[in-house]
N, C-alpha and C. Protein backbone atom coordinates (compact mmCIF):
# COMPACT_ATOMS: atom_id res chain seq x y z
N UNK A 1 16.76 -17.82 -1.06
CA UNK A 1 16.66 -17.39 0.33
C UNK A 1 15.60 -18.20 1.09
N UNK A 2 14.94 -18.13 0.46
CA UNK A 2 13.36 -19.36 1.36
C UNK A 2 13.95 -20.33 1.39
N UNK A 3 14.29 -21.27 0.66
CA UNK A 3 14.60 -22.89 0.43
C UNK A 3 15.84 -22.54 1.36
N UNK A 4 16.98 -21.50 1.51
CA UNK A 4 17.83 -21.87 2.28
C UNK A 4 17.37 -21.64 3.53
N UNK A 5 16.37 -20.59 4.07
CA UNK A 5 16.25 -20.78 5.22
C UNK A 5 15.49 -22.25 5.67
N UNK A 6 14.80 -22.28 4.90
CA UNK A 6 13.79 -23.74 5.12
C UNK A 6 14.66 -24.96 5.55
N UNK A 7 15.75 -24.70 4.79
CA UNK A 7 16.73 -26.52 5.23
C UNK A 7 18.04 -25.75 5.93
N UNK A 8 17.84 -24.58 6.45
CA UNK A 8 19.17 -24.42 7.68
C UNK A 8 19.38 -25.23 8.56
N UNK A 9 18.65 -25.84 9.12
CA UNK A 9 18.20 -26.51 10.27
C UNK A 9 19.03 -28.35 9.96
N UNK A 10 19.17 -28.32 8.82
CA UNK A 10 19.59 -29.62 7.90
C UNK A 10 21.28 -29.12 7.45
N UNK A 11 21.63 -28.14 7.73
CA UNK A 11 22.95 -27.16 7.56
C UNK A 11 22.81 -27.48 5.68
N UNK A 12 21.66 -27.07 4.98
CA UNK A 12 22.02 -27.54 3.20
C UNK A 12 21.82 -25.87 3.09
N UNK A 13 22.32 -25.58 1.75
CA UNK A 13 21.95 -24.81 0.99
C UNK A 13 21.65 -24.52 -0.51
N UNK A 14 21.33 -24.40 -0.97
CA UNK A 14 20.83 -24.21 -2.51
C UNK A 14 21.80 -22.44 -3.55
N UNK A 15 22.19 -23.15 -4.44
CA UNK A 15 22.94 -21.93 -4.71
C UNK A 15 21.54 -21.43 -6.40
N UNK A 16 21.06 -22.34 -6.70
CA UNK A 16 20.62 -22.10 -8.17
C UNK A 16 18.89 -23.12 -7.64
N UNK A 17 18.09 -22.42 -8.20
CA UNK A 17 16.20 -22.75 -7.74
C UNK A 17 16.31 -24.21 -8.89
N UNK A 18 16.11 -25.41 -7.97
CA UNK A 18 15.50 -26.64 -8.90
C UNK A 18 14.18 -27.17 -8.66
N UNK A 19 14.33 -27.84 -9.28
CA UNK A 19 12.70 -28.38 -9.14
C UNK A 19 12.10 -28.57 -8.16
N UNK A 20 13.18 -29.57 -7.39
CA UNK A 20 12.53 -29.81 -5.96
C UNK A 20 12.55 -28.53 -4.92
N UNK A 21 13.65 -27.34 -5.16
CA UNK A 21 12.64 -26.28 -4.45
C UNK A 21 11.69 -25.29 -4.71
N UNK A 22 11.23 -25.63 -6.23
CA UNK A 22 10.03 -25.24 -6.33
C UNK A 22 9.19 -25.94 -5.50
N UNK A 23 9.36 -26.85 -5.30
CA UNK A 23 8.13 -28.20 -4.27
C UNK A 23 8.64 -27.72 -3.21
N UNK A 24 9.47 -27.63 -2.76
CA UNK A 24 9.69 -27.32 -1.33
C UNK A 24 8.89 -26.08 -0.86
N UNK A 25 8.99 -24.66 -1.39
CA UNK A 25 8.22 -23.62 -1.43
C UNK A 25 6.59 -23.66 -1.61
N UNK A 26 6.68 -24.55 -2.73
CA UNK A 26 4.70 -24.90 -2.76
C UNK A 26 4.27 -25.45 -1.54
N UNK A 27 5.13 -25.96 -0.87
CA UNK A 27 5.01 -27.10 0.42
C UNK A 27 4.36 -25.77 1.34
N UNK A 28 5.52 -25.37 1.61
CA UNK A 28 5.92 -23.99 2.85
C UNK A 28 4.45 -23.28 2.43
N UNK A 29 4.37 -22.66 1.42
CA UNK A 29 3.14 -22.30 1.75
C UNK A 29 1.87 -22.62 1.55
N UNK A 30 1.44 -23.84 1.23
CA UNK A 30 0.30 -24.58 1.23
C UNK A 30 -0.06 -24.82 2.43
N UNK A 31 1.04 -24.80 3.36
CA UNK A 31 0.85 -25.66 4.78
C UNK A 31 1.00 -24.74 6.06
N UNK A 32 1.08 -23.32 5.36
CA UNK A 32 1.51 -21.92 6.32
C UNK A 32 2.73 -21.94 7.04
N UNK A 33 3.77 -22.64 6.31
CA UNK A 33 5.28 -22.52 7.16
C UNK A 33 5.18 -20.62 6.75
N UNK A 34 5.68 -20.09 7.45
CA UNK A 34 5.32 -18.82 7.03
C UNK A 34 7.09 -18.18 7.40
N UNK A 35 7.78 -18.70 7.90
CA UNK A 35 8.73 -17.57 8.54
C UNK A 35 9.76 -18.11 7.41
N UNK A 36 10.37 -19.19 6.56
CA UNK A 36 11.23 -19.20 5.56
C UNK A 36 10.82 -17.71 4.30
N UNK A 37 9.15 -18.03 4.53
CA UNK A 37 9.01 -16.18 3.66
C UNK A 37 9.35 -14.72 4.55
N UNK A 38 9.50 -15.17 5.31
CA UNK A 38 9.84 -13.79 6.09
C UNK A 38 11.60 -13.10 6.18
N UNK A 39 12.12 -14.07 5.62
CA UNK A 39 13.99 -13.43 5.02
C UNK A 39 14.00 -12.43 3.83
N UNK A 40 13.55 -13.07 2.76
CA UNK A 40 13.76 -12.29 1.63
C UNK A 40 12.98 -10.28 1.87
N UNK A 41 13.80 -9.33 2.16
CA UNK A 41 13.02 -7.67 2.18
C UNK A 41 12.92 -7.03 1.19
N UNK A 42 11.53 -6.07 0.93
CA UNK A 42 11.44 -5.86 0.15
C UNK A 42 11.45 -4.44 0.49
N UNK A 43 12.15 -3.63 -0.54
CA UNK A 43 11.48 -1.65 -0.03
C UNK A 43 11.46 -1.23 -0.94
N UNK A 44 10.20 -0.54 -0.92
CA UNK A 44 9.62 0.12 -1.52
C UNK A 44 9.06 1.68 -1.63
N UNK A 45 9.27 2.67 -2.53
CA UNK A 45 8.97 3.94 -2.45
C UNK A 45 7.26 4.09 -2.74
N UNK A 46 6.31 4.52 -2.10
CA UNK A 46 5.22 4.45 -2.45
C UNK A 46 4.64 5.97 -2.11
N UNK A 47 3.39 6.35 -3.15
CA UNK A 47 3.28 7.68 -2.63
C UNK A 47 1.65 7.36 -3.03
N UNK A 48 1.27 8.11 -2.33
CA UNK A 48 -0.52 7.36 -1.96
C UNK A 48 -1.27 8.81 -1.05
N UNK A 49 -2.62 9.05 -1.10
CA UNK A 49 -3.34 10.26 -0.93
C UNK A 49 -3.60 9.47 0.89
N UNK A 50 -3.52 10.19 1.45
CA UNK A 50 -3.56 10.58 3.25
C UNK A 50 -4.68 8.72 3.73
N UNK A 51 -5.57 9.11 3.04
CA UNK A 51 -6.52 8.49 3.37
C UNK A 51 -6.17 6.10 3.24
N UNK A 52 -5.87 6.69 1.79
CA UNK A 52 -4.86 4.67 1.51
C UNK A 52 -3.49 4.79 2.32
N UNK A 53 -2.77 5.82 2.38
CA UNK A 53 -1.80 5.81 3.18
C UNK A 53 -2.21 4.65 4.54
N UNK A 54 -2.89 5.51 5.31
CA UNK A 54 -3.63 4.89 6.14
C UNK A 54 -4.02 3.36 6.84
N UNK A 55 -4.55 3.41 5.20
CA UNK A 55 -4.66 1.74 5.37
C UNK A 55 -3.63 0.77 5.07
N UNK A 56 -2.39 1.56 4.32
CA UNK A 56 -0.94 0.73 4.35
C UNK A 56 -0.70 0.42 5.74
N UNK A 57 -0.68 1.26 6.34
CA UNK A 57 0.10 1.28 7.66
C UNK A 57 -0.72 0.64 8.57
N UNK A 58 -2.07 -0.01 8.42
CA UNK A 58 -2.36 -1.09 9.24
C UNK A 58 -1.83 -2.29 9.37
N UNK A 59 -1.25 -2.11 8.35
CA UNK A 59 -0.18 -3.55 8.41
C UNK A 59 1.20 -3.29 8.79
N UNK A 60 0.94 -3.54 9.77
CA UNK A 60 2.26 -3.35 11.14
C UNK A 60 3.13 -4.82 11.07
N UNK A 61 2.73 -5.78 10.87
CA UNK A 61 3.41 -6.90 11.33
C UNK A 61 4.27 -7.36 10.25
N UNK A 62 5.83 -7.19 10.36
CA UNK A 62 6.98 -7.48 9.30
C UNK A 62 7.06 -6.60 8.28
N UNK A 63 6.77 -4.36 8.55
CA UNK A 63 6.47 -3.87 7.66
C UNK A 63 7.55 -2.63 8.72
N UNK A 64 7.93 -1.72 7.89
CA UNK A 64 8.64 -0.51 8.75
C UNK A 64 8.55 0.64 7.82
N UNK A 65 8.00 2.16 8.19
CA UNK A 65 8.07 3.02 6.88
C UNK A 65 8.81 4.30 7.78
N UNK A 66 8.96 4.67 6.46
CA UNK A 66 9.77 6.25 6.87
C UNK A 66 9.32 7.24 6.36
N UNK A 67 8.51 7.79 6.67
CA UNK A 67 7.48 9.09 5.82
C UNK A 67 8.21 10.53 5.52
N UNK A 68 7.98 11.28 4.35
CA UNK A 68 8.38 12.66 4.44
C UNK A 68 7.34 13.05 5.04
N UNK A 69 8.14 14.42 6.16
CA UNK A 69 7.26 14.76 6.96
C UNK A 69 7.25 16.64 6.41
N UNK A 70 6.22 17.12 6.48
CA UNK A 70 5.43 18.48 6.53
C UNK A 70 5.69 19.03 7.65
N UNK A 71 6.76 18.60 8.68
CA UNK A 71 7.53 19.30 9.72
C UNK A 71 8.46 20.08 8.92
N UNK A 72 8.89 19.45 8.23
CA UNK A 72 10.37 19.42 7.44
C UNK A 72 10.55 20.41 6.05
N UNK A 73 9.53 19.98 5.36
CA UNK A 73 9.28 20.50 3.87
C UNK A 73 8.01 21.32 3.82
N UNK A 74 8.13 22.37 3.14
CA UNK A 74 6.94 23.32 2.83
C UNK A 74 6.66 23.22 1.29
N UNK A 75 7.33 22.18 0.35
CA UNK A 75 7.08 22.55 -1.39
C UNK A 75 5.48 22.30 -1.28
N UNK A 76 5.31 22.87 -2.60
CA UNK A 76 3.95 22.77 -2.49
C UNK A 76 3.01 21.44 -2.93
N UNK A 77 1.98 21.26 -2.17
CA UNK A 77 1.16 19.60 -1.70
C UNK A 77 0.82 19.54 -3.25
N UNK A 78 0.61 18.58 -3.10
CA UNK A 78 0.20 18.07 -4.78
C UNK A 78 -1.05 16.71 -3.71
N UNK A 79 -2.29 17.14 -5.19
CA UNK A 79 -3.65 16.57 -4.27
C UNK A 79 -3.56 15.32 -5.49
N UNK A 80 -4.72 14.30 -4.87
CA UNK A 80 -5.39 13.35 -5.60
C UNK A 80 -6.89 13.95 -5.52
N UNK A 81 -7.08 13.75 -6.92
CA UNK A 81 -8.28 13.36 -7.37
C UNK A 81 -9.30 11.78 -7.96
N UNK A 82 -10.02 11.89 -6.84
CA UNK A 82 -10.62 10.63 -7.50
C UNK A 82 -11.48 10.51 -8.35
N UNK A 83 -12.06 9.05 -8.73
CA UNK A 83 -13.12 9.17 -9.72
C UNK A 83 -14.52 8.63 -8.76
N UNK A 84 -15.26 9.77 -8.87
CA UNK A 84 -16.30 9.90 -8.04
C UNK A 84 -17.24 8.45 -7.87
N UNK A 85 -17.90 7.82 -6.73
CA UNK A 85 -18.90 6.96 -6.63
C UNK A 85 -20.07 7.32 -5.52
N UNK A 86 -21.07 6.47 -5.76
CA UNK A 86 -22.19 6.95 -4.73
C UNK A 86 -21.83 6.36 -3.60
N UNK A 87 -22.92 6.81 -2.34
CA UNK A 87 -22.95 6.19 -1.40
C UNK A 87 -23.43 5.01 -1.18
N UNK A 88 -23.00 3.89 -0.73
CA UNK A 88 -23.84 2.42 -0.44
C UNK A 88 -24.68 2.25 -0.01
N UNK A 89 -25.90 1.86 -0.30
CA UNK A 89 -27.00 1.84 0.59
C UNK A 89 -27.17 0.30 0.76
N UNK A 90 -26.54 -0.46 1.48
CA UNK A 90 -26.36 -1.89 1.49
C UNK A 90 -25.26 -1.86 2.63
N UNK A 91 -24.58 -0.60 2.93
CA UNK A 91 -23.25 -1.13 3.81
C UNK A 91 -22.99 -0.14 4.31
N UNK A 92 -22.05 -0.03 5.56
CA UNK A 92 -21.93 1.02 6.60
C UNK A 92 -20.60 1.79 5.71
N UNK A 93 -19.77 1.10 5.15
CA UNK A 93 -18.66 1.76 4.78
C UNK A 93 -18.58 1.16 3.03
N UNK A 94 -17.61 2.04 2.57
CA UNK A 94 -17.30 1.33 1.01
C UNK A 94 -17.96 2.36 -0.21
N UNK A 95 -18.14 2.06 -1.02
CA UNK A 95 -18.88 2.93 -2.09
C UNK A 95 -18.94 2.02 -3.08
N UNK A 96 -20.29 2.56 -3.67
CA UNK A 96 -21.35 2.07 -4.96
C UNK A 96 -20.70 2.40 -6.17
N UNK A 97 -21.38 2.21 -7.23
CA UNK A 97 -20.91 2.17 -8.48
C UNK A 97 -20.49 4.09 -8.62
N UNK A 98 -19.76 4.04 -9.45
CA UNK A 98 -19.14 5.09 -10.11
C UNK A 98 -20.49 6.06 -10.09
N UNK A 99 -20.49 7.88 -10.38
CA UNK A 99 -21.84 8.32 -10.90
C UNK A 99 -21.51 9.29 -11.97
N UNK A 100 -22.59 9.53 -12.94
CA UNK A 100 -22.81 9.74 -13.82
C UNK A 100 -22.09 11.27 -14.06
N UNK A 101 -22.18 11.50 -15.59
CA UNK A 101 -20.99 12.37 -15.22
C UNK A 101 -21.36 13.31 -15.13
N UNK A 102 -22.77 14.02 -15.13
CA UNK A 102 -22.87 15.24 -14.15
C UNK A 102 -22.19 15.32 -12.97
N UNK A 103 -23.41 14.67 -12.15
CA UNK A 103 -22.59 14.60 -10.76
C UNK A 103 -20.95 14.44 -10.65
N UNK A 104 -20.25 13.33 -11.80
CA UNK A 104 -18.75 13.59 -11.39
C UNK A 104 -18.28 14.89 -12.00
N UNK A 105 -18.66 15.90 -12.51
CA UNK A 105 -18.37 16.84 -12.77
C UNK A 105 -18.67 18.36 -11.52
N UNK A 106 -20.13 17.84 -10.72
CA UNK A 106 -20.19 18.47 -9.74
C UNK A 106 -19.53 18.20 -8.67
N UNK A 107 -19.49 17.39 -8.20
CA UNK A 107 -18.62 17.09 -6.86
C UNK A 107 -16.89 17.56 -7.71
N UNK A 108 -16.73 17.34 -8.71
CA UNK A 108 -14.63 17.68 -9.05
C UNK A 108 -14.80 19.02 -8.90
N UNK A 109 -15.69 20.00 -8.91
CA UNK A 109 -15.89 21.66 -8.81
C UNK A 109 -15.83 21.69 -7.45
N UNK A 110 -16.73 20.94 -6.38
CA UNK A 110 -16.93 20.66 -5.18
C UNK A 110 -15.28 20.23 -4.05
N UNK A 111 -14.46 19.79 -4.76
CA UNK A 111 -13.74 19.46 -4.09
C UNK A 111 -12.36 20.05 -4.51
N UNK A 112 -12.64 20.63 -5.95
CA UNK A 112 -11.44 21.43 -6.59
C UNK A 112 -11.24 22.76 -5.97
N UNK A 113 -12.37 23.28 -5.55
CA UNK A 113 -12.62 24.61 -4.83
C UNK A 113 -12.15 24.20 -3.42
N UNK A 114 -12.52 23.51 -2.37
CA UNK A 114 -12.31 23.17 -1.38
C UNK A 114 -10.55 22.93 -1.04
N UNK A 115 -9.88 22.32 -2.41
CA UNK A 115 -8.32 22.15 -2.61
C UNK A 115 -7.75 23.45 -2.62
N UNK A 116 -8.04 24.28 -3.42
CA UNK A 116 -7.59 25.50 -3.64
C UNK A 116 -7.72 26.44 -2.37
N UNK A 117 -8.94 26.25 -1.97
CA UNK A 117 -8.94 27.59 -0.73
C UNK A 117 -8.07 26.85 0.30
N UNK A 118 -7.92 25.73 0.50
CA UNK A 118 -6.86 24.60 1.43
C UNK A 118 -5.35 25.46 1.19
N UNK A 119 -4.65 25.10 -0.05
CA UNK A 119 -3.56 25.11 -0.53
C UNK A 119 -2.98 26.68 -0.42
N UNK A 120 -4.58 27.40 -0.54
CA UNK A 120 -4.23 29.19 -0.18
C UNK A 120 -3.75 29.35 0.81
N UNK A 121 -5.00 28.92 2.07
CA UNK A 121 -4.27 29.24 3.04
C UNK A 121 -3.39 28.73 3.94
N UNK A 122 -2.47 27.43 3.12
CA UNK A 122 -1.17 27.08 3.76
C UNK A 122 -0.17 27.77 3.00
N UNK A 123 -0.20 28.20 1.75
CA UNK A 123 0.36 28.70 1.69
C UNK A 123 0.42 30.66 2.55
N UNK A 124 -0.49 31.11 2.40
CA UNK A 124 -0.54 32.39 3.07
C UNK A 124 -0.02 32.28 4.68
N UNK A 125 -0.53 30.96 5.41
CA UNK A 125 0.48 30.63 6.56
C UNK A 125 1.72 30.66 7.13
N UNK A 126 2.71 29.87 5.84
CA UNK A 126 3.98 30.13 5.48
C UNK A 126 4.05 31.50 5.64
N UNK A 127 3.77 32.21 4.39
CA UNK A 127 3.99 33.36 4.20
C UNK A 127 4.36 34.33 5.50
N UNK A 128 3.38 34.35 5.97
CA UNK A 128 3.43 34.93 7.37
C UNK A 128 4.11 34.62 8.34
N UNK A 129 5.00 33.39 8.45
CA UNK A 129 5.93 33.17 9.47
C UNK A 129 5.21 32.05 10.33
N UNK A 130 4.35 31.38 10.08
CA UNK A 130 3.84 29.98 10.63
C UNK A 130 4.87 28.90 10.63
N UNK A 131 5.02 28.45 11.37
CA UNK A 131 5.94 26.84 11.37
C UNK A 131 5.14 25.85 10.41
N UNK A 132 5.85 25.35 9.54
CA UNK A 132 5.33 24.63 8.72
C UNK A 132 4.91 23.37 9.54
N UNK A 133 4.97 22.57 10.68
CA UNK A 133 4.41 21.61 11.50
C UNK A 133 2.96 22.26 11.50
N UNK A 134 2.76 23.38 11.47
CA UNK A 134 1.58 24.34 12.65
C UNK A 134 0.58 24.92 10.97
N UNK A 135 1.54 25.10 9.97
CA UNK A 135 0.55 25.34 8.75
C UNK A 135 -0.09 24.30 7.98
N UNK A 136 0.91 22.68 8.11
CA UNK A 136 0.35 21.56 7.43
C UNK A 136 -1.15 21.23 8.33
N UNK A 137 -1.48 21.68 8.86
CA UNK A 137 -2.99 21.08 9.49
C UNK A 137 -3.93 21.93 8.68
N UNK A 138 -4.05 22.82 7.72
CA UNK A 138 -5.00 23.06 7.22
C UNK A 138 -5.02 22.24 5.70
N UNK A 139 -4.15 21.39 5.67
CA UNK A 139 -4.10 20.77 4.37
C UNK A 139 -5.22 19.53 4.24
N UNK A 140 -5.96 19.11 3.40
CA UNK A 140 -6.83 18.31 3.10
C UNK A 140 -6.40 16.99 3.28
N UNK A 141 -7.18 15.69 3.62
CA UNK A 141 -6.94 14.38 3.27
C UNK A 141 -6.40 14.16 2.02
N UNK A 142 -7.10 15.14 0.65
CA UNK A 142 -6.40 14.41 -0.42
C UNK A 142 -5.19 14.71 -0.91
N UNK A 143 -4.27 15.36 0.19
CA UNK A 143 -2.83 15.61 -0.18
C UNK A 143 -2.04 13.86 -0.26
N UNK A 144 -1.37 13.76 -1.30
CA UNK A 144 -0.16 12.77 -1.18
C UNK A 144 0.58 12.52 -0.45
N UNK A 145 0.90 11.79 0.18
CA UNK A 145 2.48 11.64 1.17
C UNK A 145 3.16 10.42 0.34
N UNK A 146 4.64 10.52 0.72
CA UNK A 146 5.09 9.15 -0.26
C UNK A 146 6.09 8.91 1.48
N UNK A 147 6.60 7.78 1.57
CA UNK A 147 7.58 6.49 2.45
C UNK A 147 7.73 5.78 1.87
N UNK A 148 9.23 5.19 2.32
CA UNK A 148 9.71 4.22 2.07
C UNK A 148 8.72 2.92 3.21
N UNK A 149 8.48 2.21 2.18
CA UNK A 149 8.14 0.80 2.96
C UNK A 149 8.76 -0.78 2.78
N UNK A 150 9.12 -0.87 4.21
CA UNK A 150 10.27 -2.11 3.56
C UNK A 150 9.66 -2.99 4.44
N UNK A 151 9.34 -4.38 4.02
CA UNK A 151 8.65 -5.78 4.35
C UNK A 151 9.32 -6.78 3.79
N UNK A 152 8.83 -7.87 4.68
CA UNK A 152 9.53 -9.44 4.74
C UNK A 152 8.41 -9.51 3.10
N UNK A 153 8.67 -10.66 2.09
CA UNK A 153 7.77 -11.32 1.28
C UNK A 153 6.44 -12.34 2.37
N UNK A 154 6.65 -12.31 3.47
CA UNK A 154 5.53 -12.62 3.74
C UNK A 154 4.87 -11.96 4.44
N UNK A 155 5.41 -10.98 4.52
CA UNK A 155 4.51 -9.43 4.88
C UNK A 155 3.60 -9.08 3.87
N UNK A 156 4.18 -8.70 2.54
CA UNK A 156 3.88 -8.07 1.61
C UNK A 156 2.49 -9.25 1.03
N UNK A 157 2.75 -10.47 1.22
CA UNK A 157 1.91 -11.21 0.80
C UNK A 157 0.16 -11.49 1.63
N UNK A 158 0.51 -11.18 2.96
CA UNK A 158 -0.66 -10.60 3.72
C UNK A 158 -1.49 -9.68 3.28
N UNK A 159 -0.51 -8.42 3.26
CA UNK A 159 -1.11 -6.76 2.52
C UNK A 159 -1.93 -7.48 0.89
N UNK A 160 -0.72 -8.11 0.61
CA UNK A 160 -1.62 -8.09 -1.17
C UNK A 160 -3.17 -9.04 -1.23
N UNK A 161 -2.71 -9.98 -0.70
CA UNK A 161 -4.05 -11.15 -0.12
C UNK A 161 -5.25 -9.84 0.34
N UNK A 162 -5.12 -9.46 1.12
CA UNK A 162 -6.20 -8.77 2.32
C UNK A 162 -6.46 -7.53 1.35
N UNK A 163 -5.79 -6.95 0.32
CA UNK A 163 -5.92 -5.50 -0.14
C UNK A 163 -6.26 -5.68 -1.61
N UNK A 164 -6.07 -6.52 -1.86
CA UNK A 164 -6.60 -6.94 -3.22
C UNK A 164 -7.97 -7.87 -3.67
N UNK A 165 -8.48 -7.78 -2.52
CA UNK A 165 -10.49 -8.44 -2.21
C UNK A 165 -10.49 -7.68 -3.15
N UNK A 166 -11.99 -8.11 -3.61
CA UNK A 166 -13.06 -7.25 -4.07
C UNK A 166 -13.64 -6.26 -2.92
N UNK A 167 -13.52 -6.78 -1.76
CA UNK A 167 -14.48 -5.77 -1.07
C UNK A 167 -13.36 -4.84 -0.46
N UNK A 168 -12.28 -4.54 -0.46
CA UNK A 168 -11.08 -3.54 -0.20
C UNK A 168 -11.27 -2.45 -0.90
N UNK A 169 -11.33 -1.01 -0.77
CA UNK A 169 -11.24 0.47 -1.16
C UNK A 169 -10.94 -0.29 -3.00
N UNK A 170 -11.23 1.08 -3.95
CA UNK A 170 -10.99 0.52 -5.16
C UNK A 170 -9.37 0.95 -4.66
N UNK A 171 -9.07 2.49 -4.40
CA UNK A 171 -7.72 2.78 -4.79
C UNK A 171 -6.63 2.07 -4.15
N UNK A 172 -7.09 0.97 -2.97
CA UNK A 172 -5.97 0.43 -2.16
C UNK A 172 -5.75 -1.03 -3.34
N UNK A 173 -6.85 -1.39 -3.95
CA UNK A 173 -6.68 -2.43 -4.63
C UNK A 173 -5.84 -2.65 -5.67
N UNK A 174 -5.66 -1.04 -6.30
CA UNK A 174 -5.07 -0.83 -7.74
C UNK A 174 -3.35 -0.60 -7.10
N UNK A 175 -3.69 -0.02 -5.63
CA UNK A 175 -1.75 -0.38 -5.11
C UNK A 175 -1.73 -1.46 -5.19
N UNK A 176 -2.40 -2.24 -4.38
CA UNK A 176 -2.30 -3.75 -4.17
C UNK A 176 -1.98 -4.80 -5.32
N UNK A 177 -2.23 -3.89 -6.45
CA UNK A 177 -1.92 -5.29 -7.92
C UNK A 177 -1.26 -4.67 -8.18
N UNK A 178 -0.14 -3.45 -8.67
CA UNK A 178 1.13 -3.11 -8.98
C UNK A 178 1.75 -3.58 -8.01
N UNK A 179 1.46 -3.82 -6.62
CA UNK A 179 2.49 -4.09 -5.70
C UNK A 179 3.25 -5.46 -5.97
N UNK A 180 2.08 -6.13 -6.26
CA UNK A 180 1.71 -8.10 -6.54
C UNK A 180 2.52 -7.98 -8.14
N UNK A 181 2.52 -6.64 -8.89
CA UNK A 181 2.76 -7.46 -10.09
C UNK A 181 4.60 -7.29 -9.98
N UNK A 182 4.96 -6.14 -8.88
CA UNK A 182 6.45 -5.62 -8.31
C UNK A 182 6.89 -7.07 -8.41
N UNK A 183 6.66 -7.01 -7.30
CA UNK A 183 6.84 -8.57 -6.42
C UNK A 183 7.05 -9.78 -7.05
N UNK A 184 5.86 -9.85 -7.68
CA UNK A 184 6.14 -10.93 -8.77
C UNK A 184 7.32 -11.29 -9.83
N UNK A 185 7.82 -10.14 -10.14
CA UNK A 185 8.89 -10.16 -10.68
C UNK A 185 9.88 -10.37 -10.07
N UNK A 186 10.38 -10.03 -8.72
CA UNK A 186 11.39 -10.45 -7.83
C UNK A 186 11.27 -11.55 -7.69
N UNK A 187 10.11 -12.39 -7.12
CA UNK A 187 10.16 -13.79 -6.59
C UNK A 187 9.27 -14.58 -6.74
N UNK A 188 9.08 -14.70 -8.57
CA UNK A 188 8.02 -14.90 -8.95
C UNK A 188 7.46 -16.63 -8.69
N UNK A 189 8.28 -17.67 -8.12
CA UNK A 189 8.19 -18.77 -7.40
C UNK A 189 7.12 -18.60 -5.69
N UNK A 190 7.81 -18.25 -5.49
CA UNK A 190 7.23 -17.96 -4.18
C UNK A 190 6.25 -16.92 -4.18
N UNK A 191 5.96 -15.79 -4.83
CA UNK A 191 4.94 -15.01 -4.67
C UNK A 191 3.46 -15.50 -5.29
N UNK A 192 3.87 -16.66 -5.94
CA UNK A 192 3.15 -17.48 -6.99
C UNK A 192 2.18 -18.33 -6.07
N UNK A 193 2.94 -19.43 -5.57
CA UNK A 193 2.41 -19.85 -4.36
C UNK A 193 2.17 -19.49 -3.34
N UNK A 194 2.34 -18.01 -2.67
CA UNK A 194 1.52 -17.73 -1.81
C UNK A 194 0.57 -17.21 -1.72
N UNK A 195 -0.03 -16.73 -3.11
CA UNK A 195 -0.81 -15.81 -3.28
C UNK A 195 -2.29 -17.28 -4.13
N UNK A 196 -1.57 -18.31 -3.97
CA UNK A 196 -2.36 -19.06 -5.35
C UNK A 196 -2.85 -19.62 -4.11
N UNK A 197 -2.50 -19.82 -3.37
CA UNK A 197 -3.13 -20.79 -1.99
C UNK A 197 -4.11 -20.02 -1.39
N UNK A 198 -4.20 -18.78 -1.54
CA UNK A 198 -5.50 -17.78 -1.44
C UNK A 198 -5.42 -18.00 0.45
N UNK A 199 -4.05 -18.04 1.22
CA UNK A 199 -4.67 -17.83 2.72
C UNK A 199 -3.22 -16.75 3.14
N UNK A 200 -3.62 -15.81 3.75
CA UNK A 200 -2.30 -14.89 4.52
C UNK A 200 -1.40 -15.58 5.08
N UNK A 201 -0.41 -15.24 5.12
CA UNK A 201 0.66 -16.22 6.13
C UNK A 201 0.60 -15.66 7.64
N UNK A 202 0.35 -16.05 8.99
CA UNK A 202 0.53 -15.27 9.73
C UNK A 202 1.76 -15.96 10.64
């Protein structure tokens, strides 16, 4: 699909990947041709806690999702739990090393309690005849949502570049390399070289 969009313009097409369009593709993206990566779509089911959700969906450009919505469905929320870190004292946003396992044992009591009295009273909401649009607002950030997300390969190669730093959330990073290792398997030529050239396509 790349190599054929790349030489449309030349009316050629390629039925089977040879050598020379492996070179052709190393070309394209060494040099930011960026829109021969933008044919091949990718979709994907992803289910991620409120908060990385979030930061999926900053990436608007060559990306489209379709969310289950809590208008719709009342089953019951299923939370994330993380693995606790300190606060940074070096940076406005982000978090420090992991903490010790007291403390991660106090804060999981801290936030396990906080889930539960959440989850009570949406459910007791329901109960009572609340519109489930009007009961999902007492639900926590760390509820799950899952969408479909469907992107060009040079969409997806932006997100993975930019979300897979070191300095990116840990949990957006650990999407970000199942996403890269997805991917990789589909188009493992091209995801190879765009990701090895270390620059986003824009």
């Amino acid at each position: 699909m790349v190599v054929n969009a790349a030489r449309v313009s030349f009316k050629k097409q390629s039925t089977t990947l040879e050598e020379r369009d492996i070179k052709l593709i190393n070309y394209l993206a060494k040099h930011n041709h960026w829109t021969p990566f933008a044919h091949p779509q990718i979709c994907l089911h992803i289910k991620a806690p409120f908060p990385i959700r979030t930061q999926f969906f900053k990436h608007k450009v060559g990306f489209v999702e379709n969310e289950v919505s809590r208008r719709y469905v009342d089953d019951d929320p299923e939370y994330f739990y993380p693995r606790w870190s300190s606060r940074p004292t070096n940076m406005k946003q982000g978090a420090g090393d992991h903490v010790e396992t007291d403390l991660q044992n106090k804060a999981y009591l801290i936030y396990s309690q906080a889930i539960e009295a959440c989850n009570n009273a949406y459910k007791d909401l329901l109960k009572i005849g609340i519109a489930p649009e009007q009961s999902r607002m007492i639900l926590p950030l760390g509820t799950y949502t899952e969408w479909y997300w469907t992107g060009s390969l040079a969409a997806y190669a932006r997100f993975y570049i930019q979300r897979s730093d070191p300095h990116a959330q840990a949990e957006i990073r650990e999407y970000a390399e199942e996403i890269g290792s997805i991917i990789n398997g589909l188009y493992p030529v091209s995801w190879q070289a765009l990701t090895n050239y270390g620059k986003a396509v824009d």
